[in-house]
PDB file of N, CA and C in Angstrom:
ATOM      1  N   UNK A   1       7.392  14.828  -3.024  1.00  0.00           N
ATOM      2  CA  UNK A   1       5.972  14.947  -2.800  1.00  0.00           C
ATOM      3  C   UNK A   1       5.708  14.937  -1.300  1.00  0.00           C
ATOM      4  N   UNK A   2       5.159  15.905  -0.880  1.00  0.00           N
ATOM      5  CA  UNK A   2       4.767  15.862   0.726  1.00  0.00           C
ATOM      6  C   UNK A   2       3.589  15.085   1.240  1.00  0.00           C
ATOM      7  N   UNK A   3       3.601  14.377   2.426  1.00  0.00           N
ATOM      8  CA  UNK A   3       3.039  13.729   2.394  1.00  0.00           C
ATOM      9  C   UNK A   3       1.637  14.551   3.173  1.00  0.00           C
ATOM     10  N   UNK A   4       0.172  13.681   2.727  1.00  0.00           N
ATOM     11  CA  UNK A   4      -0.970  14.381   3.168  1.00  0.00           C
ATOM     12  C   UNK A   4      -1.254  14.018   4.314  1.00  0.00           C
ATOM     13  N   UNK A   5      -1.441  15.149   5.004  1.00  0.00           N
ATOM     14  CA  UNK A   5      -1.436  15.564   6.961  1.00  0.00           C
ATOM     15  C   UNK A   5      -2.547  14.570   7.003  1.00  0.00           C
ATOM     16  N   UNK A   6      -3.518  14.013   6.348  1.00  0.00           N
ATOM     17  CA  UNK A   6      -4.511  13.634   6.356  1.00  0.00           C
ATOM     18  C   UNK A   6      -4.959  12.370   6.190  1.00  0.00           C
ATOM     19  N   UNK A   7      -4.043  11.876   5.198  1.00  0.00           N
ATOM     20  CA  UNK A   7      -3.866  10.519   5.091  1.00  0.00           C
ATOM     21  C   UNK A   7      -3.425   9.755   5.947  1.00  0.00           C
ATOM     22  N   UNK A   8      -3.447   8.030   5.377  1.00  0.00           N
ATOM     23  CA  UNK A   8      -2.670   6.927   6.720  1.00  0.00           C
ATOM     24  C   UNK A   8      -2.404   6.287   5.336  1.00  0.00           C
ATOM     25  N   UNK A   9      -0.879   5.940   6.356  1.00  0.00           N
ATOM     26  CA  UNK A   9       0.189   5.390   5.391  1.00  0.00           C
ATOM     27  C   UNK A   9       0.409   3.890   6.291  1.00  0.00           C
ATOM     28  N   UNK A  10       0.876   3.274   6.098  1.00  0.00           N
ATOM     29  CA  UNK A  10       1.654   1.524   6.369  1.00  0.00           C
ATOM     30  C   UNK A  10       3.025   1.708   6.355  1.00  0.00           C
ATOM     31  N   UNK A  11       3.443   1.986   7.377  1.00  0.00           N
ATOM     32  CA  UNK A  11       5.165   1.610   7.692  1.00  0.00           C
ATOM     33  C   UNK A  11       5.766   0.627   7.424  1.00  0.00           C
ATOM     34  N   UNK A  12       6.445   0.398   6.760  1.00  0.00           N
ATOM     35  CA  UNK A  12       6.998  -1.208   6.454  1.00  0.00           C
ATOM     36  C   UNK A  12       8.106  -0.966   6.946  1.00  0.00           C
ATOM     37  N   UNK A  13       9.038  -0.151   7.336  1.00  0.00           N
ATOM     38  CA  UNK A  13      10.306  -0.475   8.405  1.00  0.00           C
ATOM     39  C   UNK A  13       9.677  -0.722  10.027  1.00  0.00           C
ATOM     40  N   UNK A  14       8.616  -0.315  10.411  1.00  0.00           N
ATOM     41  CA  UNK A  14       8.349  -0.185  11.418  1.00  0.00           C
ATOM     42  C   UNK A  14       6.576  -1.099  12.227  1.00  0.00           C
ATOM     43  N   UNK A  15       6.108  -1.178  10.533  1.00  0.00           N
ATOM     44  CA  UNK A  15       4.794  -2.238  10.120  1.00  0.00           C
ATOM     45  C   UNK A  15       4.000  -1.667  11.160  1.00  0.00           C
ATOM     46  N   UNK A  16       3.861  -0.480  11.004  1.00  0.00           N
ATOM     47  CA  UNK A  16       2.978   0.241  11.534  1.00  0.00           C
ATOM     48  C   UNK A  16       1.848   0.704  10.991  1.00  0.00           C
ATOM     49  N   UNK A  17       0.995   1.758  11.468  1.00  0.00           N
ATOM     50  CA  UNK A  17       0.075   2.315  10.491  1.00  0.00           C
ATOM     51  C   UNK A  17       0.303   3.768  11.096  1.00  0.00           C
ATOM     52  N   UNK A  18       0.388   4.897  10.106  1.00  0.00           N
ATOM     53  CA  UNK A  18       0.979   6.305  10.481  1.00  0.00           C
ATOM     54  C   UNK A  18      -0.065   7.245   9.539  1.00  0.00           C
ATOM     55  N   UNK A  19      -0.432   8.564  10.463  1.00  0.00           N
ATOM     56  CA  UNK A  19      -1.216   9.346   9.417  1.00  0.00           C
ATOM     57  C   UNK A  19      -0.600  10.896  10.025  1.00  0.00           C
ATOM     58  N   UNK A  20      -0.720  10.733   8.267  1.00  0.00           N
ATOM     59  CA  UNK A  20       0.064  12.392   7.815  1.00  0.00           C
ATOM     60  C   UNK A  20       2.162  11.948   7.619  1.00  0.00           C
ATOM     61  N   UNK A  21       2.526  13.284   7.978  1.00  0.00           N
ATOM     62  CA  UNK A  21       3.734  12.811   8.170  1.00  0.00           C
ATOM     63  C   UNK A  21       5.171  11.843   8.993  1.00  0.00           C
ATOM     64  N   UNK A  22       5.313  11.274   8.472  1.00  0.00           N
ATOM     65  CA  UNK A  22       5.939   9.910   9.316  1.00  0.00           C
ATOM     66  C   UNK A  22       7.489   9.869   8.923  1.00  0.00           C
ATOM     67  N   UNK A  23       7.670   8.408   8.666  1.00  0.00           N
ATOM     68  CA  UNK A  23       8.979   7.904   7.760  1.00  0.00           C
ATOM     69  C   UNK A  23       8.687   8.582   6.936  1.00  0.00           C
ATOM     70  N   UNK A  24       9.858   8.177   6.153  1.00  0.00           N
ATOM     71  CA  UNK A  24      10.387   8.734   4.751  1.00  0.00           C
ATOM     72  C   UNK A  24       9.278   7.711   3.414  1.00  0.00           C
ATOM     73  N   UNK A  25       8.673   8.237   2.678  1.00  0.00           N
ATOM     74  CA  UNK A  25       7.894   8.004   1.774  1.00  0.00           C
ATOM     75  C   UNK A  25       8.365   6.555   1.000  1.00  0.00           C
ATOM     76  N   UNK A  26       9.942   6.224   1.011  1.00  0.00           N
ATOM     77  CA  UNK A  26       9.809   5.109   0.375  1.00  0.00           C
ATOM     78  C   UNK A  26      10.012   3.896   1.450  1.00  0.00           C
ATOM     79  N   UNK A  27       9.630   4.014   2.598  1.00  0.00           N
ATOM     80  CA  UNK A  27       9.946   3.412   3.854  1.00  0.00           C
ATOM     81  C   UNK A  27       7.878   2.847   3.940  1.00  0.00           C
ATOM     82  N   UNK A  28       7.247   3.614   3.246  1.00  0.00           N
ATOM     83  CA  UNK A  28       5.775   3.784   3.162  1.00  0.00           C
ATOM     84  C   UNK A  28       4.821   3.065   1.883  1.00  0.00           C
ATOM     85  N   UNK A  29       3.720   2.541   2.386  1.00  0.00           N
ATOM     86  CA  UNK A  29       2.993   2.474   1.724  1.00  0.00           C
ATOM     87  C   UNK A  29       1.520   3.229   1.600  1.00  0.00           C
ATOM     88  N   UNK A  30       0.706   3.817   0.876  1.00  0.00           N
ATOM     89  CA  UNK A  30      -0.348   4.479   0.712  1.00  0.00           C
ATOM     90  C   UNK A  30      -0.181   5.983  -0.003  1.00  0.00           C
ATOM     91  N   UNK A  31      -0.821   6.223   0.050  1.00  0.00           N
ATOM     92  CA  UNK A  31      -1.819   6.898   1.142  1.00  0.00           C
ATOM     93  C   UNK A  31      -3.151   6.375   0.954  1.00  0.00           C
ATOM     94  N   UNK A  32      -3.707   5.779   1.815  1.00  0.00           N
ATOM     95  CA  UNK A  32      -4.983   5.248   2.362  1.00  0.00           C
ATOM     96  C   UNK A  32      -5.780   6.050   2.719  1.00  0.00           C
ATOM     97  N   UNK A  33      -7.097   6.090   2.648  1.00  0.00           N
ATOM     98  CA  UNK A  33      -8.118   6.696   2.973  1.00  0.00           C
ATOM     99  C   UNK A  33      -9.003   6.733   4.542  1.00  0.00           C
ATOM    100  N   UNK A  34      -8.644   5.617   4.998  1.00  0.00           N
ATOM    101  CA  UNK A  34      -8.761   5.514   6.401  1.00  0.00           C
ATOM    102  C   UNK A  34      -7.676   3.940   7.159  1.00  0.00           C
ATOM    103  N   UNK A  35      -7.832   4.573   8.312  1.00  0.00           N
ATOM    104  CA  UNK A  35      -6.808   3.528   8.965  1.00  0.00           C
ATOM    105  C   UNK A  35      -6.741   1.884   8.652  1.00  0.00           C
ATOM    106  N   UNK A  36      -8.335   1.589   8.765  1.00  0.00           N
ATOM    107  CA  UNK A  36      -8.392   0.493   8.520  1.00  0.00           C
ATOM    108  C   UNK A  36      -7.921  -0.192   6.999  1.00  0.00           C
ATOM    109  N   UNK A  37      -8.011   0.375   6.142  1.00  0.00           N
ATOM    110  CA  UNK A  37      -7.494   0.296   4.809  1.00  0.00           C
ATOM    111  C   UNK A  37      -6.052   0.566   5.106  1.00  0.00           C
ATOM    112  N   UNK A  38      -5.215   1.436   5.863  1.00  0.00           N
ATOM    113  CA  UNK A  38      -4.145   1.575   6.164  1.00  0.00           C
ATOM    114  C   UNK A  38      -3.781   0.156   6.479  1.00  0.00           C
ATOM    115  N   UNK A  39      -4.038  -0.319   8.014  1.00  0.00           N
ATOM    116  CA  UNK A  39      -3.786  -1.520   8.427  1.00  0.00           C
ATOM    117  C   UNK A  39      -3.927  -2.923   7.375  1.00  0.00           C
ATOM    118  N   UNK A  40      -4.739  -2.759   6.449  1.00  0.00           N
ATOM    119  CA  UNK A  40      -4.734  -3.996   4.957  1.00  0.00           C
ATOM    120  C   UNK A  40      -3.725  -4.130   4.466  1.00  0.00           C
ATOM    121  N   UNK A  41      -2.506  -2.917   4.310  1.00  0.00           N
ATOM    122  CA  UNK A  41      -2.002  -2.552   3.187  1.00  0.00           C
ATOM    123  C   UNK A  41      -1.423  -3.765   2.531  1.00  0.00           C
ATOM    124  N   UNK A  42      -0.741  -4.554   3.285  1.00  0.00           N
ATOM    125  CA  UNK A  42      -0.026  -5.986   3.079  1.00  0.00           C
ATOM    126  C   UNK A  42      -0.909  -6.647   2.399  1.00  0.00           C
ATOM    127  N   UNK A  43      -2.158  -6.866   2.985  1.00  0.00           N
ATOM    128  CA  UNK A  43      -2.961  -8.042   2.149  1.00  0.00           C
ATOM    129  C   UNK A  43      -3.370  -7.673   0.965  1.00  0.00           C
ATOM    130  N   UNK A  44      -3.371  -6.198   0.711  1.00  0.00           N
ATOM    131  CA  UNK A  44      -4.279  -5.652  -0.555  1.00  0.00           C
ATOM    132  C   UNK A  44      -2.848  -5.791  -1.542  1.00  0.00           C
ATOM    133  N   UNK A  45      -1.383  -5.231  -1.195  1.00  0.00           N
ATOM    134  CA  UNK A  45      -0.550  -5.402  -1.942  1.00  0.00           C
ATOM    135  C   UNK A  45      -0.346  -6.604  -2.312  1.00  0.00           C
ATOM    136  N   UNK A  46      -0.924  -8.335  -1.785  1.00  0.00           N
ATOM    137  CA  UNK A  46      -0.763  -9.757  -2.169  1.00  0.00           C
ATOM    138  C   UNK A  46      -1.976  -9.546  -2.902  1.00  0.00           C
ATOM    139  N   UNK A  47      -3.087  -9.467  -2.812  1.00  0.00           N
ATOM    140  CA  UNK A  47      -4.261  -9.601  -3.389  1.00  0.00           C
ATOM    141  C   UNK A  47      -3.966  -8.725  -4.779  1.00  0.00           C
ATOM    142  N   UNK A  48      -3.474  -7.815  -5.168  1.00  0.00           N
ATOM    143  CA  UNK A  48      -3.605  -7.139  -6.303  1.00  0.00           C
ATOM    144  C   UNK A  48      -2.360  -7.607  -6.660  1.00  0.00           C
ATOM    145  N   UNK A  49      -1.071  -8.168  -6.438  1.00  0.00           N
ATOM    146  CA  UNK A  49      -0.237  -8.929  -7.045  1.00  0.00           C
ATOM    147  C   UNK A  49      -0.494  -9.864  -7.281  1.00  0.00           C
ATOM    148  N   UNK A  50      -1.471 -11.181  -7.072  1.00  0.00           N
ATOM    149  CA  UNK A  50      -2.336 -11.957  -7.380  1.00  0.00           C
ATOM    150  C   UNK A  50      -2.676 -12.103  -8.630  1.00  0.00           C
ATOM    151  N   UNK A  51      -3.532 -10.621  -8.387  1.00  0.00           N
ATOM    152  CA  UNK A  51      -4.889 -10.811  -9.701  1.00  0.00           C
ATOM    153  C   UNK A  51      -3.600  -9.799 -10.568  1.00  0.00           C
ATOM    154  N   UNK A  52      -2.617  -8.872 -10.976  1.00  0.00           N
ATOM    155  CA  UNK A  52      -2.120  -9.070 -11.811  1.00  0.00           C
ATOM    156  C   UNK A  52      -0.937  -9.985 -12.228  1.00  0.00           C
ATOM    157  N   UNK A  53      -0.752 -11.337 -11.612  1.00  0.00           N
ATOM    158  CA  UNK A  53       0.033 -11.988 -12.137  1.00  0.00           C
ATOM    159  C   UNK A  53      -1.110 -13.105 -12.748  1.00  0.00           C
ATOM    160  N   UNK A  54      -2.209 -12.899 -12.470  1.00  0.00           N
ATOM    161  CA  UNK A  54      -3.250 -13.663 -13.318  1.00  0.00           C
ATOM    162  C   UNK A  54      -3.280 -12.739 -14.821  1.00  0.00           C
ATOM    163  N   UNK A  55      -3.667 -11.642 -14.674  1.00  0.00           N
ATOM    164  CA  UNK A  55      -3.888 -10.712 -15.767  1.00  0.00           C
ATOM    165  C   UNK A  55      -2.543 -11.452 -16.779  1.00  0.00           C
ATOM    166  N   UNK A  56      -1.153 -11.543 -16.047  1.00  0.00           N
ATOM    167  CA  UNK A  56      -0.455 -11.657 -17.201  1.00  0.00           C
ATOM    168  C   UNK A  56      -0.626 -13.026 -17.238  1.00  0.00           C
ATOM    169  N   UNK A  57      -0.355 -13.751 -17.221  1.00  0.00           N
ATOM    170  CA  UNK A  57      -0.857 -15.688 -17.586  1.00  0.00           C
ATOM    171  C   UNK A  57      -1.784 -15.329 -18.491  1.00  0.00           C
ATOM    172  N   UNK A  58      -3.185 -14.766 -18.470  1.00  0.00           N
ATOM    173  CA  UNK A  58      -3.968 -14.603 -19.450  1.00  0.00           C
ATOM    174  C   UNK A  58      -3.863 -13.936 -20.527  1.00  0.00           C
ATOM    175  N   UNK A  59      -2.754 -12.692 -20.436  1.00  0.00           N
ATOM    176  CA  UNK A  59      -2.301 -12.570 -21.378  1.00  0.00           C
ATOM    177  C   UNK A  59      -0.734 -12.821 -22.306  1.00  0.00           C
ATOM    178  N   UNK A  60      -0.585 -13.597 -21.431  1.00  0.00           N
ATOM    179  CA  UNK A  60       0.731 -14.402 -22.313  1.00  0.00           C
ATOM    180  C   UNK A  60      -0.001 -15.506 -23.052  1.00  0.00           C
ATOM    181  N   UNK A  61      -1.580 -16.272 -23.071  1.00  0.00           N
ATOM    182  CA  UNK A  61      -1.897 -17.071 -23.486  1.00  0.00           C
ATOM    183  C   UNK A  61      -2.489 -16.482 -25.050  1.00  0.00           C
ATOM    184  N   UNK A  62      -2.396 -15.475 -25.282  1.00  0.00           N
ATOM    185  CA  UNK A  62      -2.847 -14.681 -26.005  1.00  0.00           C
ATOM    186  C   UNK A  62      -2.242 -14.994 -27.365  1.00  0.00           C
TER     187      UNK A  62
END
């Protein structure tokens, strides 16, 4: 999949923030819609690992 000239991605070898083509895609996180959402990427990937390791607790109580 090529990556979009347009987008911003999160470097995690390099913990950068990159838009369009960069590293290699699994070196990457996004594609983000703007930089600043680029620059989150870390906290949004804890925050939504969070709330689905809640999702499952609630549903293992099931």
């Amino acid at each position: 999949m090529a990556s979009d000239p347009n987008a911003w991605y999160y470097c995690l070898t390099h913990r950068t923030v990159e838009r369009g083509v960069g590293c290699r895609g699994g070196d990457r996180m996004g594609p983000y819609p703007d930089e600043a959402t680029a620059q989150r990427a870390l906290e949004l990937a804890r925050e939504r690992t969070k709330a689905e390791d809640k999702a499952d607790k609630e549903w293992g109580k099931r």
